[in-house]
N, C-alpha and C. Protein backbone atom coordinates (compact mmCIF):
# COMPACT_ATOMS: atom_id res chain seq x y z
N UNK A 1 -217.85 113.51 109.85
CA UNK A 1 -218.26 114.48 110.84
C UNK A 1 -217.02 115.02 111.56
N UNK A 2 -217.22 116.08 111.57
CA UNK A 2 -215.75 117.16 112.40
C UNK A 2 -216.02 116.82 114.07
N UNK A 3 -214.84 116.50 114.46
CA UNK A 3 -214.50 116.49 115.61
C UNK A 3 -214.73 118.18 116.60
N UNK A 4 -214.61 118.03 118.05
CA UNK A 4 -214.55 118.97 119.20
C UNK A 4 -213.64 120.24 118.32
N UNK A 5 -212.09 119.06 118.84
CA UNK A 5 -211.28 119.85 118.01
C UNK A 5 -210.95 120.70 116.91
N UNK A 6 -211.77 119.77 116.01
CA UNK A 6 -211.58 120.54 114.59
C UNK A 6 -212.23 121.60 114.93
N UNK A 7 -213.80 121.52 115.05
CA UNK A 7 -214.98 122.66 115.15
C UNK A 7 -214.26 124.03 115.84
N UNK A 8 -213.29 123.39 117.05
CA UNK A 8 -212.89 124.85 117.64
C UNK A 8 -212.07 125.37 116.89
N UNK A 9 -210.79 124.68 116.59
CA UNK A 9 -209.96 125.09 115.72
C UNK A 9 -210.53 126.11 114.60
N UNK A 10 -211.34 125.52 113.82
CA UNK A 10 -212.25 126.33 112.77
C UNK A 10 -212.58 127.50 113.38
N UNK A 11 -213.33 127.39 114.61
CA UNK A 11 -213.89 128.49 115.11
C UNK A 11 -212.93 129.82 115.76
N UNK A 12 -211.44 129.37 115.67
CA UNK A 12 -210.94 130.61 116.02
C UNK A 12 -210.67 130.86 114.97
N UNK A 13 -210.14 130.07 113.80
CA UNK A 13 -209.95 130.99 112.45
C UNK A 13 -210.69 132.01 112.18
N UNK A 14 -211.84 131.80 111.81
CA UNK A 14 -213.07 132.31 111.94
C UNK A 14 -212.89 133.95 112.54
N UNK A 15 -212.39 133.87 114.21
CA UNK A 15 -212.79 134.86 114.93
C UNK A 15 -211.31 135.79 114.82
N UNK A 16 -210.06 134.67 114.37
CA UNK A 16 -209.11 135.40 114.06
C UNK A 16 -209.29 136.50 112.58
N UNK A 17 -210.12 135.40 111.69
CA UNK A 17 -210.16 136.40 110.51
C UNK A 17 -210.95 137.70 110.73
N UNK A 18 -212.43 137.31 111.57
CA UNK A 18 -213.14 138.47 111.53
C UNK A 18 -212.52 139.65 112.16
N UNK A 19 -211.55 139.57 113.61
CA UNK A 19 -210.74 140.40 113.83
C UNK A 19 -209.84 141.31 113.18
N UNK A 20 -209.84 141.14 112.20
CA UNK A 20 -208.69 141.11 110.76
C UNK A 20 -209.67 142.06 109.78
N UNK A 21 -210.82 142.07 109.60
CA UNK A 21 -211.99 142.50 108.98
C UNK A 21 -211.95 143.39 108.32
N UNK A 22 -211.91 144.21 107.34
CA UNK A 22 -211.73 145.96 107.24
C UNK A 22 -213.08 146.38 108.25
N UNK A 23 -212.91 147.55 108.22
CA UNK A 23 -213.45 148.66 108.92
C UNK A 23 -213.72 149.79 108.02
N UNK A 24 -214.84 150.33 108.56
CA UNK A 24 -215.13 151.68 108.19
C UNK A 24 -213.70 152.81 108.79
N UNK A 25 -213.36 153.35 107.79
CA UNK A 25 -212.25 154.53 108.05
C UNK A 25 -212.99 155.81 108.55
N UNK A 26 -212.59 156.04 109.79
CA UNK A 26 -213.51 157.51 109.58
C UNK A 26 -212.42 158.21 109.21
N UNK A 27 -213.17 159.68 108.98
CA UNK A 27 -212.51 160.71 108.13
C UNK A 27 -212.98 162.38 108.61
N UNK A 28 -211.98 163.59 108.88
CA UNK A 28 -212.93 164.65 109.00
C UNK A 28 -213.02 165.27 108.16
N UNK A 29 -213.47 166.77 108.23
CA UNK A 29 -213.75 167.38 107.04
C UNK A 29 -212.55 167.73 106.03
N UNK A 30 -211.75 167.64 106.88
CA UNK A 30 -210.08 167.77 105.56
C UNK A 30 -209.83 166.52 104.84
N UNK A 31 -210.59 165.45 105.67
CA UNK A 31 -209.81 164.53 105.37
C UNK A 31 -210.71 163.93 103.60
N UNK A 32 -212.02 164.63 104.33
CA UNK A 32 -213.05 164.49 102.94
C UNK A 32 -212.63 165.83 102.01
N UNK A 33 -211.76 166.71 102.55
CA UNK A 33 -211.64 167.54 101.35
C UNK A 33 -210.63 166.91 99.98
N UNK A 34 -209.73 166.11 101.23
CA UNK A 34 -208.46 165.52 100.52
C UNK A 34 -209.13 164.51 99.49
N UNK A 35 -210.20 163.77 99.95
CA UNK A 35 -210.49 162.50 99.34
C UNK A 35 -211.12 163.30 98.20
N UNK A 36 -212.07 164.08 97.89
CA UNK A 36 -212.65 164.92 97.12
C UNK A 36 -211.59 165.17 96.14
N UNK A 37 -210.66 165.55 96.35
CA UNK A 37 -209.75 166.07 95.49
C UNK A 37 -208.98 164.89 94.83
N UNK A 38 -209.09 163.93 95.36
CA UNK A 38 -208.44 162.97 94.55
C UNK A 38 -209.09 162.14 93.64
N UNK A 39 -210.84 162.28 93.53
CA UNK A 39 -211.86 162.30 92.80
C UNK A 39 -212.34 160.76 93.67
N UNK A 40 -212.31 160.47 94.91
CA UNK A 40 -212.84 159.75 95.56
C UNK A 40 -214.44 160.12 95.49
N UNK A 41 -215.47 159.07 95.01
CA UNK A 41 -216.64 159.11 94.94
C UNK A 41 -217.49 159.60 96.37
N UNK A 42 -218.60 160.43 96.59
CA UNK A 42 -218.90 160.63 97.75
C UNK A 42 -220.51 160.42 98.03
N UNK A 43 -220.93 159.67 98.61
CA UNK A 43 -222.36 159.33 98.36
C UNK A 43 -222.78 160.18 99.64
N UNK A 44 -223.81 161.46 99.35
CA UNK A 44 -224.67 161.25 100.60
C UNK A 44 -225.84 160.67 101.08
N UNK A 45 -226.46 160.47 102.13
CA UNK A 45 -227.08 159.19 102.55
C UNK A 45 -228.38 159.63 103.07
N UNK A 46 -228.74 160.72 103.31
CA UNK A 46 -229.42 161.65 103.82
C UNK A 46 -231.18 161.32 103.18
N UNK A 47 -232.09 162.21 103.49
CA UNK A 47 -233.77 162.50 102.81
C UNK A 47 -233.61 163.91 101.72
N UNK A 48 -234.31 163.02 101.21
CA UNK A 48 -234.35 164.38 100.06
C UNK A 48 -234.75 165.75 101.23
N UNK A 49 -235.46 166.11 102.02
CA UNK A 49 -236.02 166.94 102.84
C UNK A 49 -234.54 167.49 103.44
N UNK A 50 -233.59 166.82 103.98
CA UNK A 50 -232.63 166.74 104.29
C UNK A 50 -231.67 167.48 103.21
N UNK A 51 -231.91 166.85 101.84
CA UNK A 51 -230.89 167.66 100.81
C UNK A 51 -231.15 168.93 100.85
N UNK A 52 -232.48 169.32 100.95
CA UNK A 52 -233.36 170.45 100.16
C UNK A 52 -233.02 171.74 101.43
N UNK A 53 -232.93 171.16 102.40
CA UNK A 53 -232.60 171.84 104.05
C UNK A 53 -231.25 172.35 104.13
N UNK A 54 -230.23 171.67 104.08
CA UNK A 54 -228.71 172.07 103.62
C UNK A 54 -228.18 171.83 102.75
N UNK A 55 -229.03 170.94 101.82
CA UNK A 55 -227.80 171.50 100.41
C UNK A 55 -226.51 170.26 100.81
N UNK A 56 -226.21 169.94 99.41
CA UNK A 56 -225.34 169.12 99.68
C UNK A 56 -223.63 169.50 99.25
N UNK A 57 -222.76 168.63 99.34
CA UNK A 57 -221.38 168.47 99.04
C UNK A 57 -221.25 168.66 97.78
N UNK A 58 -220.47 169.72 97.11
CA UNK A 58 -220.27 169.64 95.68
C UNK A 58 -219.88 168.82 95.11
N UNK A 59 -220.41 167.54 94.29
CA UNK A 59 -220.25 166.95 93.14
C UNK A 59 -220.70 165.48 93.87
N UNK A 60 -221.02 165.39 95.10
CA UNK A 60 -221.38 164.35 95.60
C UNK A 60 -222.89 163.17 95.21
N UNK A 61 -223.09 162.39 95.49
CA UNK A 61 -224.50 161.80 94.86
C UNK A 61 -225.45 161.53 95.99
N UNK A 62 -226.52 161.66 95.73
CA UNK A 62 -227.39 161.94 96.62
C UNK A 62 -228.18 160.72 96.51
N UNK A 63 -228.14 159.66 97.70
CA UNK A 63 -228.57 158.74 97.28
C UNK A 63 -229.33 158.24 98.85
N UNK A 64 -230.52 158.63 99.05
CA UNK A 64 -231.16 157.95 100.28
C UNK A 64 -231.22 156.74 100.75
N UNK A 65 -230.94 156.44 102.21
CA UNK A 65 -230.80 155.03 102.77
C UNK A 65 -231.78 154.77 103.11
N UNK A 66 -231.93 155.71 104.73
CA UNK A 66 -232.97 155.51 105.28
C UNK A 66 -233.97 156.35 104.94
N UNK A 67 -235.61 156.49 105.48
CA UNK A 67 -236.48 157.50 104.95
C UNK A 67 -236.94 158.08 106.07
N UNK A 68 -237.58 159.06 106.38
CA UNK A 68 -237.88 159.44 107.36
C UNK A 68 -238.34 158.99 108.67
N UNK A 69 -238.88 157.74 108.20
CA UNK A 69 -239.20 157.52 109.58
C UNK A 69 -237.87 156.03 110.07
N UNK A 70 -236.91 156.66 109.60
CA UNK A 70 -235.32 155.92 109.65
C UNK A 70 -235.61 153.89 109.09
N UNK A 71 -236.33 154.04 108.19
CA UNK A 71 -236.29 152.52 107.73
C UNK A 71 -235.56 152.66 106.23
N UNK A 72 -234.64 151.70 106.49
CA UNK A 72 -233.50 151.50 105.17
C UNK A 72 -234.38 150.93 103.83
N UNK A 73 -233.83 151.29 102.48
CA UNK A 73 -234.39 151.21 101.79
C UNK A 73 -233.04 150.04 100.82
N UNK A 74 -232.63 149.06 101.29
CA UNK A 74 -231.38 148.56 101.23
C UNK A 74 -231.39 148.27 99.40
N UNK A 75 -232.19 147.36 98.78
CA UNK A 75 -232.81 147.08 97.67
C UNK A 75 -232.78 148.25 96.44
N UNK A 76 -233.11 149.37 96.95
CA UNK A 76 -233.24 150.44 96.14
C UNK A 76 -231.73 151.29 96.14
N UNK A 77 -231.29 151.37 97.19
CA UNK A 77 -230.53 151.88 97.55
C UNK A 77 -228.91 151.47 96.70
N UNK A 78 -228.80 150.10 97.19
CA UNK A 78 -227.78 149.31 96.25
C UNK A 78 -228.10 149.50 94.70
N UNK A 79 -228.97 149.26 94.28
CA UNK A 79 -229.43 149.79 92.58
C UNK A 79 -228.38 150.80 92.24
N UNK A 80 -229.29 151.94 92.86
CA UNK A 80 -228.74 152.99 92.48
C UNK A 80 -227.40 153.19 92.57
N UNK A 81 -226.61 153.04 94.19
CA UNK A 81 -225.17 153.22 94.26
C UNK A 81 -224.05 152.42 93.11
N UNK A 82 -224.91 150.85 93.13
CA UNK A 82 -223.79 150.52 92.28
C UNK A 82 -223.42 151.10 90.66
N UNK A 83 -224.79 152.27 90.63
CA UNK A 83 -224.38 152.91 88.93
C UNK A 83 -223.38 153.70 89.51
N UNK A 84 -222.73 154.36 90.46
CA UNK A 84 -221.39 154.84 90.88
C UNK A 84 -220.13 154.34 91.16
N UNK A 85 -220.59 152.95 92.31
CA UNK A 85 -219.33 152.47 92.86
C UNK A 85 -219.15 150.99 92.59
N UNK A 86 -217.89 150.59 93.34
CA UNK A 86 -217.96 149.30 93.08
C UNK A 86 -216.95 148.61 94.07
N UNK A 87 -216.98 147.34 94.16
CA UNK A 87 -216.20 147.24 95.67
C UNK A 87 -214.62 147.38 95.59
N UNK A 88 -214.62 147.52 94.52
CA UNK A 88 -212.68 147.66 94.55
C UNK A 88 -212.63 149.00 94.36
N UNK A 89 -213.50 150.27 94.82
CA UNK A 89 -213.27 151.27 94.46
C UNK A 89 -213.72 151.85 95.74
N UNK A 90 -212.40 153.68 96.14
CA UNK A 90 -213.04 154.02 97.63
C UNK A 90 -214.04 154.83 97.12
N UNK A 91 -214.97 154.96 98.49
CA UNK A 91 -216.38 155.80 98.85
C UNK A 91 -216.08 156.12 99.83
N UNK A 92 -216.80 157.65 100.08
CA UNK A 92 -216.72 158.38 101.70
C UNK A 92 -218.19 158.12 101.45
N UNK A 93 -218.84 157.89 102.49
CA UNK A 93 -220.52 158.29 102.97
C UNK A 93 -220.46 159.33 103.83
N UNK A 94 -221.40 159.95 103.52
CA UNK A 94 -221.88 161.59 104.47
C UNK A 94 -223.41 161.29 104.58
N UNK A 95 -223.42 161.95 106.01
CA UNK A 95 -225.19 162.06 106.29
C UNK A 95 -225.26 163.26 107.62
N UNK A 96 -226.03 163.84 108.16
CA UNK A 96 -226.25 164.41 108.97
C UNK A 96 -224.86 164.78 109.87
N UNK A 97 -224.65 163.61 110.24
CA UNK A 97 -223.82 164.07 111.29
C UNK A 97 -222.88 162.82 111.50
N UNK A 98 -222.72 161.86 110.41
CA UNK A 98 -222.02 161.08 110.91
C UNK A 98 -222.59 159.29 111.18
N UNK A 99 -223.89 159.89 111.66
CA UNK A 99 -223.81 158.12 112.72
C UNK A 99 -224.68 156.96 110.84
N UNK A 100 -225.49 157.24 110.84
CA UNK A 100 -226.40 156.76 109.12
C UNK A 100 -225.50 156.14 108.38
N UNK A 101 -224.26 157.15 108.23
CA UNK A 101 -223.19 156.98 107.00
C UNK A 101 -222.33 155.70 107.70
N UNK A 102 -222.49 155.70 109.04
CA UNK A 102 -221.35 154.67 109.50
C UNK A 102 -222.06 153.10 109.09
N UNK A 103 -223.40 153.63 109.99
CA UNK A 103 -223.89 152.31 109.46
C UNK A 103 -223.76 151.55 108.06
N UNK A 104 -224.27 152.65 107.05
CA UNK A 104 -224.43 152.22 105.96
C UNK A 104 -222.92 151.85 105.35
N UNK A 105 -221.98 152.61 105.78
CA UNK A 105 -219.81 152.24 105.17
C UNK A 105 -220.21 150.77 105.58
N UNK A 106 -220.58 150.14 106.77
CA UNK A 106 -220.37 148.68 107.46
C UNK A 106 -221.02 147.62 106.63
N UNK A 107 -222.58 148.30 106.56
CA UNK A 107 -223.03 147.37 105.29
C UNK A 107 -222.17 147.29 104.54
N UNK A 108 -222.09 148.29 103.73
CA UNK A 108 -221.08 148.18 102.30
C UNK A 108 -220.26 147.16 102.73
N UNK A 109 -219.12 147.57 103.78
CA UNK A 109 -218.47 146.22 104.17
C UNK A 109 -218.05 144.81 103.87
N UNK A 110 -219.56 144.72 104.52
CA UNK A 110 -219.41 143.73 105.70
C UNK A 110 -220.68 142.94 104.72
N UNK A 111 -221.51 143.22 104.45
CA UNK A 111 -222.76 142.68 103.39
C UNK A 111 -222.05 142.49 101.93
N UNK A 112 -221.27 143.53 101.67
CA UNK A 112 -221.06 143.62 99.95
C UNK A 112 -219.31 143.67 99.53
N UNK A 113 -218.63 143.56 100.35
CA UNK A 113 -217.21 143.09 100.28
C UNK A 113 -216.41 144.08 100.10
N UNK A 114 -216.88 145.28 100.21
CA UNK A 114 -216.23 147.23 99.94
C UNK A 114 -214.96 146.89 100.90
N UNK A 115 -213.59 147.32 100.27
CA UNK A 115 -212.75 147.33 100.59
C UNK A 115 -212.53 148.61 101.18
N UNK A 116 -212.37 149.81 100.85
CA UNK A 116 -212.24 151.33 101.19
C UNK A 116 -213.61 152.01 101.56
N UNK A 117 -214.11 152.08 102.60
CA UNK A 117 -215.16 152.77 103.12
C UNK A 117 -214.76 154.24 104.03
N UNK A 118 -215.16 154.98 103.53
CA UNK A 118 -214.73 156.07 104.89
C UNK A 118 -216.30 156.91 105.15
N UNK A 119 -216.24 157.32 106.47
CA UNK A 119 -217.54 157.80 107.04
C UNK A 119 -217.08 158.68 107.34
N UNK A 120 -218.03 160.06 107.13
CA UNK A 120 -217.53 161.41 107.53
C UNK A 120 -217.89 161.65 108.80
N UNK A 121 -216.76 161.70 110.10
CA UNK A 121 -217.12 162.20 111.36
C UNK A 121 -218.07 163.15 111.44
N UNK A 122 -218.91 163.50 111.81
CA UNK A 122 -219.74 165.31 111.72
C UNK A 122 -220.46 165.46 110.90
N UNK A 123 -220.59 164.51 110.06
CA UNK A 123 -221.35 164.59 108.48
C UNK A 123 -221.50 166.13 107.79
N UNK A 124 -222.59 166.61 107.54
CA UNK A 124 -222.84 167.56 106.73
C UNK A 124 -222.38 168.45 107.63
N UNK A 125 -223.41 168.60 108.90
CA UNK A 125 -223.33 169.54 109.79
C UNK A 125 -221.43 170.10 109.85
N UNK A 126 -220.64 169.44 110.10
CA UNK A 126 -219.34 169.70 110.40
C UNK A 126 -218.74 170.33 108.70
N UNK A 127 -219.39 169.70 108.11
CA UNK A 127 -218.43 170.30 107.03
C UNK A 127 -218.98 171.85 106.44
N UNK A 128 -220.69 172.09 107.36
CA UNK A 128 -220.76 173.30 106.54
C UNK A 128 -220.33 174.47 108.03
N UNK A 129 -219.91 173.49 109.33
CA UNK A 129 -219.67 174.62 110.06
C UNK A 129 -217.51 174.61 109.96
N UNK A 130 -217.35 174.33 109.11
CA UNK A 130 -216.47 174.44 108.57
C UNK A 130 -215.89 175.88 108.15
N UNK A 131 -217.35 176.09 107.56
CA UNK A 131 -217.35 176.99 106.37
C UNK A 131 -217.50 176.72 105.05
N UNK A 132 -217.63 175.44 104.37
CA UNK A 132 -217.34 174.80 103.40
C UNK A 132 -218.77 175.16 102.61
N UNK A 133 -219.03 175.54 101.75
CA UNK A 133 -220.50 175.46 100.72
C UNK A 133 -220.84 173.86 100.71
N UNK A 134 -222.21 174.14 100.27
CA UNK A 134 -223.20 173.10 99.91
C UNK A 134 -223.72 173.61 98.59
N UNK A 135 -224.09 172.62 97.82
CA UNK A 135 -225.48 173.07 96.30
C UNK A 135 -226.04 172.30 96.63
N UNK A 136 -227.14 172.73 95.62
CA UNK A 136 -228.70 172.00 95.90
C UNK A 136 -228.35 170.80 95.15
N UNK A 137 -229.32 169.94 95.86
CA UNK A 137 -229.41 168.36 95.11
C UNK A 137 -230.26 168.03 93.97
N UNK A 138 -229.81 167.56 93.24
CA UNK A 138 -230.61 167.53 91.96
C UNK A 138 -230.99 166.11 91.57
């Protein structure tokens, strides 16, 4: 049985490592143009209703988290992404506006061991008041 000591000891490792943690990178719309161009994978995170409304990021994958009435679909969701990504490989997430995609970069994380996560500040909204096009989701 571990001692006072030990247990604490352990326990700052612990809080030293999690400090240490990766993080979601955020990113703005240049910064997703840059990643785009370097053929960084780009999942958006959005409702199909949502795709069909603005149109998405050229060449990006359209892959729903949450559903409308914002409940994650985590199970289905992982399926599908991992026919794209994989944890030694970067992903930007895009959604609305930002906040969805953050969550979901952290999962990736922090649940599934994703080394390179980046979340698009502004999500869609910012990149099409950009000026930037959208296509339809298919």
């Amino acid at each position: 049985m571990l001692d006072i000591k030990k247990w604490l000891i352990i326990f700052a490792l612990l809080m030293i490592q999690a400090a240490y943690a990766a993080e979601v990178t955020e990113i703005d719309v240049q910064g997703l143009e840059k990643l785009i161009a370097s053929g960084v994978t780009v999942i958006d995170v959005r409702t199909p209703g949502e795709w069909k409304q603005t149109g998405i990021v050229e060449g990006s994958i359209p892959i729903m988290f949450f559903d409308e009435k914002r409940q994650p679909h985590i199970q289905e969701w992982m399926q599908q992404s991992l026919q794209h990504i994989s944890p030694d490989e970067q992903v930007a997430i895009i959604c609305r506006s930002g906040n969805r995609s953050k969550v979901v970069g952290n999962f990736l994380i922090k649940q599934h061991g994703y080394e390179s996560v980046y979340n698009v500040t502004g999500g869609i909204k910012a990149w099409i008041a950009q000026g930037n096009k959208t296509v339809e989701a298919k």
